[in-house]
C-alpha atoms as a PDB file:
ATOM      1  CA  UNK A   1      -3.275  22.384  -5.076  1.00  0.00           C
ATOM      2  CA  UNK A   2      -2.732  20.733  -8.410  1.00  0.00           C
ATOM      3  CA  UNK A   3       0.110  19.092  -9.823  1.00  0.00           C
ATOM      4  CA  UNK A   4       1.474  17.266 -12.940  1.00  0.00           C
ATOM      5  CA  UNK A   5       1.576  13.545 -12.804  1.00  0.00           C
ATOM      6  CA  UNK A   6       2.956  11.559 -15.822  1.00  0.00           C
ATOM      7  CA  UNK A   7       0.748  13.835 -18.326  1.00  0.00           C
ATOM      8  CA  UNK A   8      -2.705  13.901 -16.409  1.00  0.00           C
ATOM      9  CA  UNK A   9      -3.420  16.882 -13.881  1.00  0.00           C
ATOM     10  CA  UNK A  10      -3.612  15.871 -10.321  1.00  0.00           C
ATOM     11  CA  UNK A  11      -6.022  17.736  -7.756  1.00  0.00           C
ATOM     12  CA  UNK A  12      -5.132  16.993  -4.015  1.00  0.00           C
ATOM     13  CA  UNK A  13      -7.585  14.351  -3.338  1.00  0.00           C
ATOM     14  CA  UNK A  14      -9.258  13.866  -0.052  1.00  0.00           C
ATOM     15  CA  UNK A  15     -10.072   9.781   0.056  1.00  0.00           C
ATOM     16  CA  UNK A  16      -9.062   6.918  -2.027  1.00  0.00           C
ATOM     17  CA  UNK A  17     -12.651   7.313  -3.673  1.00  0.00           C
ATOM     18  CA  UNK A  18     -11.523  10.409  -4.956  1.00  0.00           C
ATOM     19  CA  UNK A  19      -8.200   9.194  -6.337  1.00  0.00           C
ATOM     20  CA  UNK A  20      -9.334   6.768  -7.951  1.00  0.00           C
ATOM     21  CA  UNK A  21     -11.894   8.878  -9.949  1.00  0.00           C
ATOM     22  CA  UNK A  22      -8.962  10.568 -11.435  1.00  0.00           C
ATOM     23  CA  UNK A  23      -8.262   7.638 -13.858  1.00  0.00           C
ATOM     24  CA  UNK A  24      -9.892   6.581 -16.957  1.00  0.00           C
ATOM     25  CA  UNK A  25     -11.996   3.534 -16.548  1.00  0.00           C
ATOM     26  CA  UNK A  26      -9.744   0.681 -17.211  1.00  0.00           C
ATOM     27  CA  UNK A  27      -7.159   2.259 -14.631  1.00  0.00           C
ATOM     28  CA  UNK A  28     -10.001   2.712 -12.135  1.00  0.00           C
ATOM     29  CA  UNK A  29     -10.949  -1.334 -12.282  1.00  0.00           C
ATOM     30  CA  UNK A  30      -7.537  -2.240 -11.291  1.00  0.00           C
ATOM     31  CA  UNK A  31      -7.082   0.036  -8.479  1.00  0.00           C
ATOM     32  CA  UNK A  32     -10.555  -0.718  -7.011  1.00  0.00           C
ATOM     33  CA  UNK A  33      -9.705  -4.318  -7.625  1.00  0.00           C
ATOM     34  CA  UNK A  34      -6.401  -3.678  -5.618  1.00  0.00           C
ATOM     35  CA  UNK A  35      -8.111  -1.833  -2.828  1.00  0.00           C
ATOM     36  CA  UNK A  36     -10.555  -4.871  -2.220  1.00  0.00           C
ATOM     37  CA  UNK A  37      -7.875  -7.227  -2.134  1.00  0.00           C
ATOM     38  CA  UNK A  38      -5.777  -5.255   0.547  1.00  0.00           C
ATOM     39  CA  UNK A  39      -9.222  -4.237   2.367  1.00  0.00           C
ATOM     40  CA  UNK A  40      -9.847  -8.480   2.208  1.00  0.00           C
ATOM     41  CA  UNK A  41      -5.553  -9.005   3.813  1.00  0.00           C
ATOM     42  CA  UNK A  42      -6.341  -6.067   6.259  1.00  0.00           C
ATOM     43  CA  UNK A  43      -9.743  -5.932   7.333  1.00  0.00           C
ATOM     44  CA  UNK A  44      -9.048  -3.841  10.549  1.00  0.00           C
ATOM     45  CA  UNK A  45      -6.845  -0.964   8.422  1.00  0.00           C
ATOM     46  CA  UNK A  46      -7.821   2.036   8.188  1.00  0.00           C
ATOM     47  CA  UNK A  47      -8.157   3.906   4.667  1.00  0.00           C
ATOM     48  CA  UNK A  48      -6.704   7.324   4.479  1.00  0.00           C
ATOM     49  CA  UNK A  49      -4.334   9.408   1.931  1.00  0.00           C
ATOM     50  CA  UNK A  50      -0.601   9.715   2.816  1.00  0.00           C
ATOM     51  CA  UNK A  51       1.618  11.487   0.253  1.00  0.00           C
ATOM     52  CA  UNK A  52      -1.439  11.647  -2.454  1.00  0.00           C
ATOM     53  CA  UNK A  53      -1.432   8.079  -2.489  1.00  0.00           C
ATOM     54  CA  UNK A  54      -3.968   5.377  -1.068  1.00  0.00           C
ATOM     55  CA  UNK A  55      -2.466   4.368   1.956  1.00  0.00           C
ATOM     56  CA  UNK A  56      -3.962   1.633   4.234  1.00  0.00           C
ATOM     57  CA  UNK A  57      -2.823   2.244   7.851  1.00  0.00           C
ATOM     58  CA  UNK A  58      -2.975  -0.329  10.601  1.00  0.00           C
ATOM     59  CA  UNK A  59      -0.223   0.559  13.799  1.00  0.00           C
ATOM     60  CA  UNK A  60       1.291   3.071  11.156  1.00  0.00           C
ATOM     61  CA  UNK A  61       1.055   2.680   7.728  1.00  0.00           C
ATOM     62  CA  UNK A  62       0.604  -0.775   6.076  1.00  0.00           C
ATOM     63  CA  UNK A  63       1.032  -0.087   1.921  1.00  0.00           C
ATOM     64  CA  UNK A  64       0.558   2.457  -0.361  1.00  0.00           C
ATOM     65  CA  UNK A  65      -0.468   2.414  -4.007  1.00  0.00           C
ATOM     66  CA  UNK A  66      -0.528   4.531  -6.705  1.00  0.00           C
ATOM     67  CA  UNK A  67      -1.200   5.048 -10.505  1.00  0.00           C
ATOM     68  CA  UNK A  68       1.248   5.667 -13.339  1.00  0.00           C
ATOM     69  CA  UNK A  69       1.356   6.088 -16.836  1.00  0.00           C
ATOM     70  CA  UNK A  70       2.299   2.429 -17.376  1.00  0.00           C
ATOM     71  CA  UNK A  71       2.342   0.563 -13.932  1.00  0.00           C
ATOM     72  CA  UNK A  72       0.687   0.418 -10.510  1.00  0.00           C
ATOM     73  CA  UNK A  73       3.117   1.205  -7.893  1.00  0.00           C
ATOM     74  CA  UNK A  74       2.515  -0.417  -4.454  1.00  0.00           C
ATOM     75  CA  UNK A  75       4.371   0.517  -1.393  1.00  0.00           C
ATOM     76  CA  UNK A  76       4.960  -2.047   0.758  1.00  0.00           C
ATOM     77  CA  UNK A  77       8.220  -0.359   2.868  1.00  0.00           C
ATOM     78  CA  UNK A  78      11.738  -2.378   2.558  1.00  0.00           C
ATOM     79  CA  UNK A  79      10.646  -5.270   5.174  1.00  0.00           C
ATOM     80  CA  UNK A  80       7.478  -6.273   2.387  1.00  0.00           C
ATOM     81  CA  UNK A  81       9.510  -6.487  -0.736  1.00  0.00           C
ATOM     82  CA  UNK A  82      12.657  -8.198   1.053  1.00  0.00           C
ATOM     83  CA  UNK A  83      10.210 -11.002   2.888  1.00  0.00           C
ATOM     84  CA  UNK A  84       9.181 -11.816  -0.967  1.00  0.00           C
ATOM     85  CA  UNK A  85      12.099 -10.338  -2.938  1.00  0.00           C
ATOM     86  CA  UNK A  86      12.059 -14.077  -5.430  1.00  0.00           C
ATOM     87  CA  UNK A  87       8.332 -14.081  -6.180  1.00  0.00           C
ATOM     88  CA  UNK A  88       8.581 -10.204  -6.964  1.00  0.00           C
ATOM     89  CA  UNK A  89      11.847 -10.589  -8.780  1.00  0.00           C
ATOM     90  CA  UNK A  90      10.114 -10.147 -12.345  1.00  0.00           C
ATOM     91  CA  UNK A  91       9.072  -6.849 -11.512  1.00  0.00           C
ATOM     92  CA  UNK A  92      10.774  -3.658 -12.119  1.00  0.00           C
ATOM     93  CA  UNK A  93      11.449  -2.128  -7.918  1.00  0.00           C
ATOM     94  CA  UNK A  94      13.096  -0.631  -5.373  1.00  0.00           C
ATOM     95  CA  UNK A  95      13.941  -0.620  -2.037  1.00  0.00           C
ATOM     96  CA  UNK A  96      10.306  -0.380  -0.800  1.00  0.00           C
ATOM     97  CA  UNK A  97       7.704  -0.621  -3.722  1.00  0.00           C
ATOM     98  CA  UNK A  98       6.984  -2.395  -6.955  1.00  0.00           C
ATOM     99  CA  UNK A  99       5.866  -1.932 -10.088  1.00  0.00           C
ATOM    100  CA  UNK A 100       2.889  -4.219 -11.623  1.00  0.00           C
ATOM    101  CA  UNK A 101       2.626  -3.327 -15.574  1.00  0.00           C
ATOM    102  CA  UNK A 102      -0.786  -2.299 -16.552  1.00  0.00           C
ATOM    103  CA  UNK A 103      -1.062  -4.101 -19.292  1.00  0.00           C
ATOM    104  CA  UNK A 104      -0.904  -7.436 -17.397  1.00  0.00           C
ATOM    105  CA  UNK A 105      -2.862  -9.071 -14.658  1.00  0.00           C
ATOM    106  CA  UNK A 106      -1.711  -7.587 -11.160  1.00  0.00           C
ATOM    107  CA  UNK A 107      -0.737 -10.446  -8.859  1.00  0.00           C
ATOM    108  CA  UNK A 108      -3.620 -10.466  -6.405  1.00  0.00           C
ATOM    109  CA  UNK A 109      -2.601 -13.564  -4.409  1.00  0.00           C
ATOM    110  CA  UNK A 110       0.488 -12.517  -4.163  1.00  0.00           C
ATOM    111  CA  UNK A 111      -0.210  -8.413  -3.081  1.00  0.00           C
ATOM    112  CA  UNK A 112      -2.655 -10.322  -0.635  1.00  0.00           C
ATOM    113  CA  UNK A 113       0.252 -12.379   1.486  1.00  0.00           C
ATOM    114  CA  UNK A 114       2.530  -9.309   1.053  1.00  0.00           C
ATOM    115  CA  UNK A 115      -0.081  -7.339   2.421  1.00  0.00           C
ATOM    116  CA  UNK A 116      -1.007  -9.912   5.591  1.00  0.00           C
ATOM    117  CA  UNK A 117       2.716 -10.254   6.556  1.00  0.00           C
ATOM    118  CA  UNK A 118       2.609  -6.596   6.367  1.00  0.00           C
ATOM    119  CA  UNK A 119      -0.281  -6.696   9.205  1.00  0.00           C
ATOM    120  CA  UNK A 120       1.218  -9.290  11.079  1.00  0.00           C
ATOM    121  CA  UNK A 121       4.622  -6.866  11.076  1.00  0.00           C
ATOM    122  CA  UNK A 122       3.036  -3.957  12.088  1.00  0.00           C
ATOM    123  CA  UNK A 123       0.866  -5.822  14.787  1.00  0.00           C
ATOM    124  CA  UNK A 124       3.561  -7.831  16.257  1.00  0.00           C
ATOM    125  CA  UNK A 125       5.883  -4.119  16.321  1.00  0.00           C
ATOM    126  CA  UNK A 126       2.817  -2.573  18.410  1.00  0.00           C
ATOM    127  CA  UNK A 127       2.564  -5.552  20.786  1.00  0.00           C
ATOM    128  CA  UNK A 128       6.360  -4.623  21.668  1.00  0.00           C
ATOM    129  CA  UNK A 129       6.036  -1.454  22.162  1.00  0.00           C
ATOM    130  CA  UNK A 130       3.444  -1.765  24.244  1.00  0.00           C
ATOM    131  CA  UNK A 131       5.475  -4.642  26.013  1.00  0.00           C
ATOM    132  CA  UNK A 132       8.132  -1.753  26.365  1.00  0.00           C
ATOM    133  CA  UNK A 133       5.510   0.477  27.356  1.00  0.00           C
ATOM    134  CA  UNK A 134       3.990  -1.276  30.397  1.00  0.00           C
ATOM    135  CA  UNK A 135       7.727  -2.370  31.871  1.00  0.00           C
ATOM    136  CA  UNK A 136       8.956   0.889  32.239  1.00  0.00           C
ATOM    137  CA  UNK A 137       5.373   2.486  34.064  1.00  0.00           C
ATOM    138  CA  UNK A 138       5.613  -0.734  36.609  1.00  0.00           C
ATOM    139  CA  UNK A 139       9.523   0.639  37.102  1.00  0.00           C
ATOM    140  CA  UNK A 140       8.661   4.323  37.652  1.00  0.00           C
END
């Protein structure tokens, strides 16, 4: 399967490895720097591709990221960018993601707390369901 992406001809990829090949060098440093700092906020997640993107899963997915022709776009879901809406104010977003211009610095620090609430969400959402979980087996 290939597809068009902002000018550059996407293959499906299979791992993150394999997306981030795609890119020309510069592009590549950045993601791989990205991908250490979310591996560093969520050692326990789990690496996979979700929606050709690099998604890092821990309890369900954690964040996405992904390359354009001008910005990296990282996928944090609604809960991420509303828990830090002021410092990501400068940004161009949405709902649920960001965009980080290439041509500056990401915000490490910053993707790195957005990232650890992120695990703490998702961790704290699987304790209650499990909660849930073990209440209605002792009823039945």
């Amino acid at each position: 399967m290939q597809r068009r992406n902002h000018g550059r001809k996407q293959t499906a990829v299979k791992s993150i490895d394999e997306y981030i090949c795609q890119f020309s060098p510069e592009v590549q440093e950045i993601l791989k720097t990205l991908r250490k700092v979310i591996k560093e906020a969520a050692p326990d997640a789990e690496e996979k591709i979700s929606w050709q993107m690099p998604t890092f899963a821990l309890h369900g997915n954690l964040v996405h990221f992904a390359a354009h022709k001008n910005h990296i776009g990282f996928y944090p879901g609604p809960s991420g960018i509303d828990a830090f809406k002021h410092e990501l104010s400068e940004y161009k977003g949405a709902k649920g993601s960001v965009q980080f211009p290439t041509d500056k610095l990401l915000p490490y620090d910053l993707i790195s707390r957005v990232v650890k609430f992120r695990v703490t969400e998702n961790t704290k959402l699987a304790a209650g369901k499990l909660k849930k979980k073990g209440k209605r087996e002792m009823v039945n």
